[in-house]
C-alpha atoms as a PDB file:
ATOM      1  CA  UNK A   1      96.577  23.823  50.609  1.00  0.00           C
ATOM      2  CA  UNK A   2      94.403  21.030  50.678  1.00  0.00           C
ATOM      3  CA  UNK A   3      90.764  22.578  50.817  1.00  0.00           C
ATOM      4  CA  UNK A   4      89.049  25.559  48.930  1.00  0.00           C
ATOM      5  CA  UNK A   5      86.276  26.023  49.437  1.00  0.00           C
ATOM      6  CA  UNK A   6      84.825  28.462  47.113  1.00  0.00           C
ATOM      7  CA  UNK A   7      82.447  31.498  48.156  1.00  0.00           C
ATOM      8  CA  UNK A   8      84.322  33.870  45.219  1.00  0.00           C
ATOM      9  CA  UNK A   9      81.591  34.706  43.322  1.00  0.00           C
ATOM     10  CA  UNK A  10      77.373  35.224  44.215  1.00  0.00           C
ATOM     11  CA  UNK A  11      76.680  31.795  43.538  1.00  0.00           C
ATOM     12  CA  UNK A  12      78.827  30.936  46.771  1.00  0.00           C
ATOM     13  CA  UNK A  13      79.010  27.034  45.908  1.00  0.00           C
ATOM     14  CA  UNK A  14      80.781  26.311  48.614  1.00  0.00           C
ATOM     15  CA  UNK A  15      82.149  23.464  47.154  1.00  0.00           C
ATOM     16  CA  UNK A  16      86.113  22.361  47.481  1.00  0.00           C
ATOM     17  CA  UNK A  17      87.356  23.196  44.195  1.00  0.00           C
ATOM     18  CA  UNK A  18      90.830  21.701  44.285  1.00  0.00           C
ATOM     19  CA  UNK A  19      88.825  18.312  44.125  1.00  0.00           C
ATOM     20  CA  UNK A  20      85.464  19.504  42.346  1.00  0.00           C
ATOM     21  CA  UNK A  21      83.783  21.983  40.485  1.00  0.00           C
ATOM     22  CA  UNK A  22      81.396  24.645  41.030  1.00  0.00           C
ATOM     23  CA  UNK A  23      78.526  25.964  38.293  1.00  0.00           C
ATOM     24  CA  UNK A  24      81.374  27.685  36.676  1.00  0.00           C
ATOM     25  CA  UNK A  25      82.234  23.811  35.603  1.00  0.00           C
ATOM     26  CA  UNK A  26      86.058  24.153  36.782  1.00  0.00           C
ATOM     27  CA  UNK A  27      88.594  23.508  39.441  1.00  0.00           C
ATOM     28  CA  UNK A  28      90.677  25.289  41.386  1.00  0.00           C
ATOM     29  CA  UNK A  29      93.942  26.103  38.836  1.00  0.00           C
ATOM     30  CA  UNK A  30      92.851  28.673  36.066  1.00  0.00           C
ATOM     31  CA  UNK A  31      91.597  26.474  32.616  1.00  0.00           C
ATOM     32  CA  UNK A  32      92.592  28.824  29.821  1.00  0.00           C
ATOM     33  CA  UNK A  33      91.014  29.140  26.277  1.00  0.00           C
ATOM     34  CA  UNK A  34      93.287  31.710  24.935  1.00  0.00           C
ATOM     35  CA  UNK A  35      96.571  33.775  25.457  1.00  0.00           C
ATOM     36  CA  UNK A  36      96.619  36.381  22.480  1.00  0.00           C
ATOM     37  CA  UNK A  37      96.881  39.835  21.286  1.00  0.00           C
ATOM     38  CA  UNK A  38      92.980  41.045  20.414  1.00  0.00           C
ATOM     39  CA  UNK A  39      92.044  44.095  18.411  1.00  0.00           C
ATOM     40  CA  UNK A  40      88.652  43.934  18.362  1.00  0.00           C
ATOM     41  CA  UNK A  41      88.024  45.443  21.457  1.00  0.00           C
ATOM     42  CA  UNK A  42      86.849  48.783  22.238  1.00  0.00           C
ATOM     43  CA  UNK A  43      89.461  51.378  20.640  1.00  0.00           C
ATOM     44  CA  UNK A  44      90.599  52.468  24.273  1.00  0.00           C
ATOM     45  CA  UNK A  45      90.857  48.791  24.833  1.00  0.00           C
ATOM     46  CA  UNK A  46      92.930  47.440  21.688  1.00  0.00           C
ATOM     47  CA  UNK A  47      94.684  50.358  20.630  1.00  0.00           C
ATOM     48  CA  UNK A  48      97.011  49.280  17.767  1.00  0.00           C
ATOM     49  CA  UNK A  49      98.962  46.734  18.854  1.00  0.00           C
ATOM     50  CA  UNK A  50      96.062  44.955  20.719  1.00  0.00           C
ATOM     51  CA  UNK A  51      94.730  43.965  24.075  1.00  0.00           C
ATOM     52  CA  UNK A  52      96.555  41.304  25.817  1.00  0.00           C
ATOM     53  CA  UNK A  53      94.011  39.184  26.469  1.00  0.00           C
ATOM     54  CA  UNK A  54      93.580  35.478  28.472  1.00  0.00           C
ATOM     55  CA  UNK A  55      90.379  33.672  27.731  1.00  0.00           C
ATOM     56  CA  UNK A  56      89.177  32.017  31.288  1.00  0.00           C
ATOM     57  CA  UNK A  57      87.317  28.587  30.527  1.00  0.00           C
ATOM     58  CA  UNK A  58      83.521  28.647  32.810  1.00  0.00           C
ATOM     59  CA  UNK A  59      81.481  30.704  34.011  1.00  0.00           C
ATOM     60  CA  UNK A  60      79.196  31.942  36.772  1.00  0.00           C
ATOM     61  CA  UNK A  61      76.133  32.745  34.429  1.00  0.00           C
ATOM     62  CA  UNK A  62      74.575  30.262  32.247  1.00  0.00           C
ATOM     63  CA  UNK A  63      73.958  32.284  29.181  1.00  0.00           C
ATOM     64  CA  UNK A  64      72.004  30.401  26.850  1.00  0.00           C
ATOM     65  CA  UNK A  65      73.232  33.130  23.876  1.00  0.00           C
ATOM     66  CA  UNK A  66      76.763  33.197  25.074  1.00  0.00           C
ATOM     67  CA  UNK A  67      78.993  34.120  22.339  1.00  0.00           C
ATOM     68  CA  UNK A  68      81.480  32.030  23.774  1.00  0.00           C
ATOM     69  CA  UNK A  69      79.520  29.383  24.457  1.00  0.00           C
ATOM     70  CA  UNK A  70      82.234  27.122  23.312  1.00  0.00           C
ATOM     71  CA  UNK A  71      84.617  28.043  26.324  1.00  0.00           C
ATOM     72  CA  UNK A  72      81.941  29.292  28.874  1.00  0.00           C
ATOM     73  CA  UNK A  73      79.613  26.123  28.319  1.00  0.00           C
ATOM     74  CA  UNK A  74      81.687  23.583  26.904  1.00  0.00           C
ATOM     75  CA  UNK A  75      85.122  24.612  28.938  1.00  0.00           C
ATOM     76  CA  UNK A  76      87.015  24.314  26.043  1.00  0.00           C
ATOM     77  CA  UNK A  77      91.195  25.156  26.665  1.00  0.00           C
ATOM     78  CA  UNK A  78      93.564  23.836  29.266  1.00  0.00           C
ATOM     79  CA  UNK A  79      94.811  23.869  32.632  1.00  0.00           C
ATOM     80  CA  UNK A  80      97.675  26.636  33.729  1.00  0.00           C
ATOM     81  CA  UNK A  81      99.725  26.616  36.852  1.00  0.00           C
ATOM     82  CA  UNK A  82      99.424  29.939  38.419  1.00  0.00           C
ATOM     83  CA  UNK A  83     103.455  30.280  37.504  1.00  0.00           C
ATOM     84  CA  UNK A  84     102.421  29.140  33.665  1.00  0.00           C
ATOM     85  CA  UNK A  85      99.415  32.065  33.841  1.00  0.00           C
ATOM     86  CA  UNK A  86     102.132  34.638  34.792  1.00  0.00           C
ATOM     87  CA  UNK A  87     104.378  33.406  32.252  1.00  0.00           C
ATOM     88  CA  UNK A  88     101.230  34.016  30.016  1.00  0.00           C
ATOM     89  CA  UNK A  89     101.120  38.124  31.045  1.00  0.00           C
ATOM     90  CA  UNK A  90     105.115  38.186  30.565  1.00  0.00           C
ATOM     91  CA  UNK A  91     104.705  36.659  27.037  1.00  0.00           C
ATOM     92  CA  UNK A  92     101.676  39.095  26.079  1.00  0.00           C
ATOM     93  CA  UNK A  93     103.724  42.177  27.470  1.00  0.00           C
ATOM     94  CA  UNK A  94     106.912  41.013  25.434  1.00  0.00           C
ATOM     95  CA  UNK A  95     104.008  40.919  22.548  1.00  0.00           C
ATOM     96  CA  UNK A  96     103.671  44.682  23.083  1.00  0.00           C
ATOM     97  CA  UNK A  97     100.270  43.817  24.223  1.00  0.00           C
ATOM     98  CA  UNK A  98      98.503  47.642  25.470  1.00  0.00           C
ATOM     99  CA  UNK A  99      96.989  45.761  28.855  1.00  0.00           C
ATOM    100  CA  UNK A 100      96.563  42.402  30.112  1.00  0.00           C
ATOM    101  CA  UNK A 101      92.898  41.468  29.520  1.00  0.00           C
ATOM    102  CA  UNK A 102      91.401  38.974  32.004  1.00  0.00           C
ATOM    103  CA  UNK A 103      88.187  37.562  30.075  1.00  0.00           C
ATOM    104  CA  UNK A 104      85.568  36.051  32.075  1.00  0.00           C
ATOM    105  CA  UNK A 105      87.713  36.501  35.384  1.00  0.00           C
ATOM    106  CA  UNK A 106      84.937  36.345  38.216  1.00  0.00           C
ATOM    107  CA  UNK A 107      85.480  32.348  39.711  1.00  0.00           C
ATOM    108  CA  UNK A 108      89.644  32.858  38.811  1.00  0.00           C
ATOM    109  CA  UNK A 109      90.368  35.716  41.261  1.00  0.00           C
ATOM    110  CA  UNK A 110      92.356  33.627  43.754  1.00  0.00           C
ATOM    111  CA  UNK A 111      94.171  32.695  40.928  1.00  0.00           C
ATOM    112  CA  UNK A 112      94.814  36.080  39.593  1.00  0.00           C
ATOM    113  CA  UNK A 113      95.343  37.454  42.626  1.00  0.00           C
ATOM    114  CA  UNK A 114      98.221  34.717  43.239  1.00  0.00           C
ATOM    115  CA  UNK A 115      99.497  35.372  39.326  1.00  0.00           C
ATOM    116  CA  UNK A 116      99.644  39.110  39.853  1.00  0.00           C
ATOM    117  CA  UNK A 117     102.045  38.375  43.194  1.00  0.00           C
ATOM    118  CA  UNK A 118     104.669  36.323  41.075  1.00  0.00           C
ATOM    119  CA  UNK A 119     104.573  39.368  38.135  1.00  0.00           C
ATOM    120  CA  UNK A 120     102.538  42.601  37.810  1.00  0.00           C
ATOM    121  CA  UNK A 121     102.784  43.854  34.732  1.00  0.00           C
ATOM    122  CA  UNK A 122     103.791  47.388  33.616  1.00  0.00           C
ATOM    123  CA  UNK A 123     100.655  47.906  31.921  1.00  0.00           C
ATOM    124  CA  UNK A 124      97.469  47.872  32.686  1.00  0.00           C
ATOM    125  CA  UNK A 125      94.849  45.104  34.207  1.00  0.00           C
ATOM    126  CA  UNK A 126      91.737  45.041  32.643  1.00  0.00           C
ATOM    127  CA  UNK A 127      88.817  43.003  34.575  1.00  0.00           C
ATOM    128  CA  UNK A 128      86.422  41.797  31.711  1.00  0.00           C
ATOM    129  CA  UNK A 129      83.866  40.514  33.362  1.00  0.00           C
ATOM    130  CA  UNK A 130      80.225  39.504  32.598  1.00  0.00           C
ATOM    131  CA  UNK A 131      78.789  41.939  35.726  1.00  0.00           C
ATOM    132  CA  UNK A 132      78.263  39.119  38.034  1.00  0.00           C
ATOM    133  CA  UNK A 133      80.395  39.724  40.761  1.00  0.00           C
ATOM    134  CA  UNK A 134      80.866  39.588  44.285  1.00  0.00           C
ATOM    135  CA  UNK A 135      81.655  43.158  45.902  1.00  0.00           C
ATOM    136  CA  UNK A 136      83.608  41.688  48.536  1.00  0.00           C
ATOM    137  CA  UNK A 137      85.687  39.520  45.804  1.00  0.00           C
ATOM    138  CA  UNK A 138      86.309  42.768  43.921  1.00  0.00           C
ATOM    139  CA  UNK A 139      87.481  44.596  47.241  1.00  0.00           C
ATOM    140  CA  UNK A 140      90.110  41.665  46.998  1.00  0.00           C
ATOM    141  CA  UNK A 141      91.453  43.208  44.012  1.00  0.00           C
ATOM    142  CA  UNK A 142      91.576  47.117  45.033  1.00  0.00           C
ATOM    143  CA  UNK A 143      94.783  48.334  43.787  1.00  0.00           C
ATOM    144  CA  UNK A 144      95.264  45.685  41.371  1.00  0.00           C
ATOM    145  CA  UNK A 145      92.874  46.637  38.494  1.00  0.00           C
ATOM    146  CA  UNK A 146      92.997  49.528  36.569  1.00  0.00           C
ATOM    147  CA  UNK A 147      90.245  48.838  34.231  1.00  0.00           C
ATOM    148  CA  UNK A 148      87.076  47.218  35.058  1.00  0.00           C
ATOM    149  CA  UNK A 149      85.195  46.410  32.234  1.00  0.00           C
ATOM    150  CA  UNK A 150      82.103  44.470  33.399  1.00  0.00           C
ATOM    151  CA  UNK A 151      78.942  44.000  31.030  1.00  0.00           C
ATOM    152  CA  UNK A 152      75.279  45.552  32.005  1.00  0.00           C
ATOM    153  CA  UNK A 153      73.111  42.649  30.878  1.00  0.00           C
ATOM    154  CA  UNK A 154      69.548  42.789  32.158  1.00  0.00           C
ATOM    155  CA  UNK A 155      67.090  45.170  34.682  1.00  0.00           C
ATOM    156  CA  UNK A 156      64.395  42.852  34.663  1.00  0.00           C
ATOM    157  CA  UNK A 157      64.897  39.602  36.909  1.00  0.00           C
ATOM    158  CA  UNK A 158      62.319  37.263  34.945  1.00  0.00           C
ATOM    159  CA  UNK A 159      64.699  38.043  31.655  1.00  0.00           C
ATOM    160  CA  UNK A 160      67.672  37.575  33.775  1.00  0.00           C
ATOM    161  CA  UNK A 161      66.418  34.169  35.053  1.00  0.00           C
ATOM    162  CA  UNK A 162      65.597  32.992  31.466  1.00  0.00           C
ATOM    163  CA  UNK A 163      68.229  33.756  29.533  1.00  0.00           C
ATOM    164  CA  UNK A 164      71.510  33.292  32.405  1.00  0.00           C
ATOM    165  CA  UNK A 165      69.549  31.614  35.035  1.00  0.00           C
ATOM    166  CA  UNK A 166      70.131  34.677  37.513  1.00  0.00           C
ATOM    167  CA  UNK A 167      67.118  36.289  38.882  1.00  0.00           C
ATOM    168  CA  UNK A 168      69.563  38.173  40.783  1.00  0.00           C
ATOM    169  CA  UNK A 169      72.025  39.535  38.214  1.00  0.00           C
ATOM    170  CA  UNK A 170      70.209  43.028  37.929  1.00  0.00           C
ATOM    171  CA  UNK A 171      70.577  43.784  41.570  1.00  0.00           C
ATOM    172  CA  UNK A 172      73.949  41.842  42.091  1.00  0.00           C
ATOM    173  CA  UNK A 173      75.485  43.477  38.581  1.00  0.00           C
ATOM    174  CA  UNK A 174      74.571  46.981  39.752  1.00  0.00           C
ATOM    175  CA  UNK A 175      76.473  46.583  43.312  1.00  0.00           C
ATOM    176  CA  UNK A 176      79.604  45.493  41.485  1.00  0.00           C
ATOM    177  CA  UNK A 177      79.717  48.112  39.264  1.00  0.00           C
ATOM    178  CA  UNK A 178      79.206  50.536  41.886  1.00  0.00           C
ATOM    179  CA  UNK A 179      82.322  49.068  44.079  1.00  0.00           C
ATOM    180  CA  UNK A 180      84.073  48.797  40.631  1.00  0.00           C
ATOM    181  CA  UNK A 181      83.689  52.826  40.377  1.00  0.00           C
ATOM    182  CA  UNK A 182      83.946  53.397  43.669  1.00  0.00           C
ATOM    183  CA  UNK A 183      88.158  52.355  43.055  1.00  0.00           C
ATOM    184  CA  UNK A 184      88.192  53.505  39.798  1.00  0.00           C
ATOM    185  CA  UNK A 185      86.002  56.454  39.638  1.00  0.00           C
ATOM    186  CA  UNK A 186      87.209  58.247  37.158  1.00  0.00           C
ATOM    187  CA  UNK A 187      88.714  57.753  33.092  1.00  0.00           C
ATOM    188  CA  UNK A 188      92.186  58.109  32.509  1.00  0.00           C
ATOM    189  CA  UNK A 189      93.557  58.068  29.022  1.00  0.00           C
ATOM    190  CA  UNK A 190      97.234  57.946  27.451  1.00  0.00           C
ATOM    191  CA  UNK A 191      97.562  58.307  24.090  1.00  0.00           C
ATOM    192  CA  UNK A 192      94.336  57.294  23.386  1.00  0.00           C
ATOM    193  CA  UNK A 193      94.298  53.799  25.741  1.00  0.00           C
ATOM    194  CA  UNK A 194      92.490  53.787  28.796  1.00  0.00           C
ATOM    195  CA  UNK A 195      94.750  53.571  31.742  1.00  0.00           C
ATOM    196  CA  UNK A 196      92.450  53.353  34.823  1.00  0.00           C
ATOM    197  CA  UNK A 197      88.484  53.447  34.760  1.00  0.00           C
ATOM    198  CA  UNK A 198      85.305  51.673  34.183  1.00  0.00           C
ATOM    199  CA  UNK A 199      84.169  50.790  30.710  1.00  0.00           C
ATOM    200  CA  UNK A 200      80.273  49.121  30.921  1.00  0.00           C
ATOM    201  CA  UNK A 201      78.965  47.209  27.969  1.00  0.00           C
ATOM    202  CA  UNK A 202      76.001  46.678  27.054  1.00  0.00           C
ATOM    203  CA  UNK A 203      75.132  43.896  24.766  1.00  0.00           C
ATOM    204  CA  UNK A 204      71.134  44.362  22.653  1.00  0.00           C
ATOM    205  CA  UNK A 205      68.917  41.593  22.282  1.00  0.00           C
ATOM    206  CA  UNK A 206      66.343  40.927  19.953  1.00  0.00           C
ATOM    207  CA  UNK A 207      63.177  41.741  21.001  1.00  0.00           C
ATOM    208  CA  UNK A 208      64.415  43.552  24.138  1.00  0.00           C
ATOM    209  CA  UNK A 209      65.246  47.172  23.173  1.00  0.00           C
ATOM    210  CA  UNK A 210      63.016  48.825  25.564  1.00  0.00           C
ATOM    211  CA  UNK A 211      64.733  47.058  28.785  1.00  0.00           C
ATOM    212  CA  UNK A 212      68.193  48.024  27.000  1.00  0.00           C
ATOM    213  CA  UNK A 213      66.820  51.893  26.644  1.00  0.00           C
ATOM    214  CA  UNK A 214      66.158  51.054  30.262  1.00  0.00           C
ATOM    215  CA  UNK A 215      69.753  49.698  31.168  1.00  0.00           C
ATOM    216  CA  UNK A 216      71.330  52.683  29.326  1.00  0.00           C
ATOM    217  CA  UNK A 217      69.554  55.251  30.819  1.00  0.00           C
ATOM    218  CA  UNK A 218      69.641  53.922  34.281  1.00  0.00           C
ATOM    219  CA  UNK A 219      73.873  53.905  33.808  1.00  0.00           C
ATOM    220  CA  UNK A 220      74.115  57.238  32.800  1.00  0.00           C
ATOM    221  CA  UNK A 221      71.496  58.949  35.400  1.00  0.00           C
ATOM    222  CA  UNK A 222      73.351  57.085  37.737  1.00  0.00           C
ATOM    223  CA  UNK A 223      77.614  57.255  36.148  1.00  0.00           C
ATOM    224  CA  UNK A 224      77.239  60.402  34.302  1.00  0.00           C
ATOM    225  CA  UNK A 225      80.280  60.586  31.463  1.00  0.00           C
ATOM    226  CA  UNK A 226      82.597  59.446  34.706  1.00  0.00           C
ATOM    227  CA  UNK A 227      81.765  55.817  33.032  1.00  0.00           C
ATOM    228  CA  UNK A 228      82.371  54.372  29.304  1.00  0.00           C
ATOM    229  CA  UNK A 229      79.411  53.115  27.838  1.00  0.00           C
ATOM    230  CA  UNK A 230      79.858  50.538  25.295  1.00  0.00           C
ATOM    231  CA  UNK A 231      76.614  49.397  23.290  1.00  0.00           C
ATOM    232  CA  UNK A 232      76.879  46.147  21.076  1.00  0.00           C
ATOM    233  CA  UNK A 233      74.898  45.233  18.273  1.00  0.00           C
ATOM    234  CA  UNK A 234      76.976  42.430  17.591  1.00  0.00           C
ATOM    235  CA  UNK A 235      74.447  39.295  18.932  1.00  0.00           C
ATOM    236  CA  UNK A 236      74.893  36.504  16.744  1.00  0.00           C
ATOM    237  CA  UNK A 237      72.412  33.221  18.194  1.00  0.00           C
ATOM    238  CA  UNK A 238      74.653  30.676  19.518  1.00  0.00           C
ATOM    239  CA  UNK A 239      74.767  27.845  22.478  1.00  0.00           C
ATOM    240  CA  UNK A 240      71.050  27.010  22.604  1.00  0.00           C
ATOM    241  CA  UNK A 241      69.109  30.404  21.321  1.00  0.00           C
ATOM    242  CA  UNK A 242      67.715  28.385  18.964  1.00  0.00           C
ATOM    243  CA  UNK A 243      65.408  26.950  21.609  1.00  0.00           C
ATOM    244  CA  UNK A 244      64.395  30.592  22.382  1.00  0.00           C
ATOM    245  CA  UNK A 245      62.699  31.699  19.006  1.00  0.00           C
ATOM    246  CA  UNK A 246      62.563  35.602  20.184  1.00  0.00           C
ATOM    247  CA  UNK A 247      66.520  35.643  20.482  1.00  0.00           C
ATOM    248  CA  UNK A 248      67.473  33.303  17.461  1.00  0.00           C
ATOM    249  CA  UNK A 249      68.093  35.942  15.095  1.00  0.00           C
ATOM    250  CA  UNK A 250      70.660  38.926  14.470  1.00  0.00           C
ATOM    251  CA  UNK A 251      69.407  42.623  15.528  1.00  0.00           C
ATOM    252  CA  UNK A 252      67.403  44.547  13.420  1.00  0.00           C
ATOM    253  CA  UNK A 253      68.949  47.932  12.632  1.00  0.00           C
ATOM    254  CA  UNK A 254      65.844  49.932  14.309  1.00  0.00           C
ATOM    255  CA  UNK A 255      65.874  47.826  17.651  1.00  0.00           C
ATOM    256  CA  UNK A 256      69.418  49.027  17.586  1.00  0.00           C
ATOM    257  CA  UNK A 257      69.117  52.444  16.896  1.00  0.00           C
ATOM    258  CA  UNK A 258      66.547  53.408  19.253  1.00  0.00           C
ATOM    259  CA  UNK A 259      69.103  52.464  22.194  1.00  0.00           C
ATOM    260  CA  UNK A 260      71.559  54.802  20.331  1.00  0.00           C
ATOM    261  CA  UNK A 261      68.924  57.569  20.419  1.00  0.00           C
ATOM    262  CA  UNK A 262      68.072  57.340  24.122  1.00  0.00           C
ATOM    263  CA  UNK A 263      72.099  58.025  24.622  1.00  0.00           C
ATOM    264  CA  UNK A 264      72.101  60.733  22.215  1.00  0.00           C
ATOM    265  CA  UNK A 265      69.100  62.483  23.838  1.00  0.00           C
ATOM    266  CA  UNK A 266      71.008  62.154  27.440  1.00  0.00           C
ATOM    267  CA  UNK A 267      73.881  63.967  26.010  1.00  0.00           C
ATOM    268  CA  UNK A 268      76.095  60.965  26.694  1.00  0.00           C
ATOM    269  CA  UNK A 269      79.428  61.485  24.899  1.00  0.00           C
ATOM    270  CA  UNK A 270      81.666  58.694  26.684  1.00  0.00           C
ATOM    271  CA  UNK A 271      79.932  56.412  24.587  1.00  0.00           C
ATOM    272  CA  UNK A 272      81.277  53.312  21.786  1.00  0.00           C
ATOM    273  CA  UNK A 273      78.335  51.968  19.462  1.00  0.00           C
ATOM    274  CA  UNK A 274      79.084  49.893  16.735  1.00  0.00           C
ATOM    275  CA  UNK A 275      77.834  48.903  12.592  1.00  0.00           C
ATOM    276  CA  UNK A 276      75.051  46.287  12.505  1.00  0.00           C
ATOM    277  CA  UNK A 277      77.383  44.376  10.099  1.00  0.00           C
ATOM    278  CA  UNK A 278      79.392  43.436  13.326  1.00  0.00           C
ATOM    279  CA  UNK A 279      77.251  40.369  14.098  1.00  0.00           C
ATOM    280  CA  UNK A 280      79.183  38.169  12.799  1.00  0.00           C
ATOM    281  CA  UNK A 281      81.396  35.157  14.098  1.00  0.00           C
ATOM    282  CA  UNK A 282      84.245  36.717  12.324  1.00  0.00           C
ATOM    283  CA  UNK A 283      85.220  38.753  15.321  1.00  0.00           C
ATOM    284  CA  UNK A 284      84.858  35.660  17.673  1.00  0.00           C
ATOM    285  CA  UNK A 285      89.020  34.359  17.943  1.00  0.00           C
ATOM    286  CA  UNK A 286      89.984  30.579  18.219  1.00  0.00           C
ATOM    287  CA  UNK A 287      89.924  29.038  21.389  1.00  0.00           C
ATOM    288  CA  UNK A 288      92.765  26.306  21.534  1.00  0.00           C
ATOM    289  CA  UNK A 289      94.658  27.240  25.041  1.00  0.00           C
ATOM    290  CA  UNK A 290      97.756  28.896  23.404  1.00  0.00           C
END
């Protein structure tokens, strides 16, 4: 191969990325962060032994929160052939990892698809991805995923724009999700781990409760209990939120709890929240490329 040039994800760069780099910052082989067993992933996620996961370095969304800013922003890790990132899902299967976890996955798809052609694993793929995706990218992946897990950030375009420099992520994160259920449409669950489906999360901002009531209710009018709903409380301000005084603090309990409620009154029961005492860095792993 000696050109790629990349249309992957909706930023369509179209720039050749085995000899430069797109706004996710990287190249064309997958830069990885980390290759570990998690457990602090939803319980359907980690189970008990923990969710395989590999930490992609970049990102198509410029998060200025991101609570991995240190891989997303600053591309921390290091390169993998695609043999070395199969060699990765072998050594997280022999770990008894529950599924193999690809974190921020959208501008490595090539490279998983190639990965997933040398091994496929015998337990599940889970797509971790931060919503921004490309539905004819994902159709590249029918019958390779079992799990999409994409987040929900924002319905309103002028937050979008401000805090991931996306006026399109609304519109563009609510097409994915709806090709994303359209192959896995449904929740299957084996002793308690989630085996095909589509898990959304959901992550509440200071200050912006009312769009996340919005986001919430818009997901289940739309997904019914055919989705998992996971809604976060665990913002911690990191990357450059300190330049945006309405984000640079933790949640307050309330702003959380009224997003809770609007579930609650919907009847929603395929639903994770979590304890206010989660925002903390504690649950944020190492990022070192092993």
């Amino acid at each position: 191969m000696e050109r790629y040039i990349c249309r992957d994800c909706p930023n369509e760069c179209n720039v050749d990325r085995l000899h430069m780099v797109g706004r996710c910052g990287v190249g064309y082989l997958p830069r990885i962060s980390r290759v570990g067993l998690h457990l602090w992933e939803e319980p359907i996620i980690s189970g008990t032994n923990g969710s395989g996961t590999i930490f992609f370095a970049g990102c198509n969304l410029g998060c200025v929160f991101c609570q991995n800013y240190e891989i997303s922003h600053l591309l921390v890790g290091k390169e993998y052939t695609i043999a070395e990132l199969a060699d990765a899902m072998r050594y997280l299967v022999d770990q008894g990892a529950h599924n193999i976890n690809f974190v921020t996955p959208s501008h490595y798809v090539h490279a998983i698809v190639e990965a997933l052609s040398v091994y496929r694993p015998p337990v599940p793929i889970v797509y971790n991805s931060g919503g921004y995706d490309k539905v004819d990218t994902l159709r590249r992946l029918e019958g390779l995923v079992d799990v999409y897990m994409p987040d929900y950030k924002y319905t309103d375009v002028g937050i979008a724009a401000k805090y991931s420099g996306c006026a399109d992520y609304p519109d563009v994160a609510w097409a994915a999700i709806a090709e994303m259920h359209r192959q896995q449409p449904s929740p299957q669950l084996k002793d308690g781990l989630i085996q095909n489906g589509v898990l959304i999360r959901h992550l509440v901002l200071p200050n912006q409760s009312t769009q996340s009531v919005q986001a919430v209710q818009r997901l289940y009018n739309e997904y019914g209990d055919s989705v998992y709903l996971s809604v976060m409380s665990q913002y911690v301000p990191m990357g450059n939120a300190a330049n945006y005084p309405e984000i640079n603090r933790v949640l307050k309990p309330l702003e959380y709890k009224r997003v809770v409620a609007a579930l609650e009154r919907m009847g929603a029961t395929n639903v994770f929240i979590q304890d206010c005492e989660s925002a903390t860095t504690t649950y944020i792993p190492p990022f070192d490329g092993e």
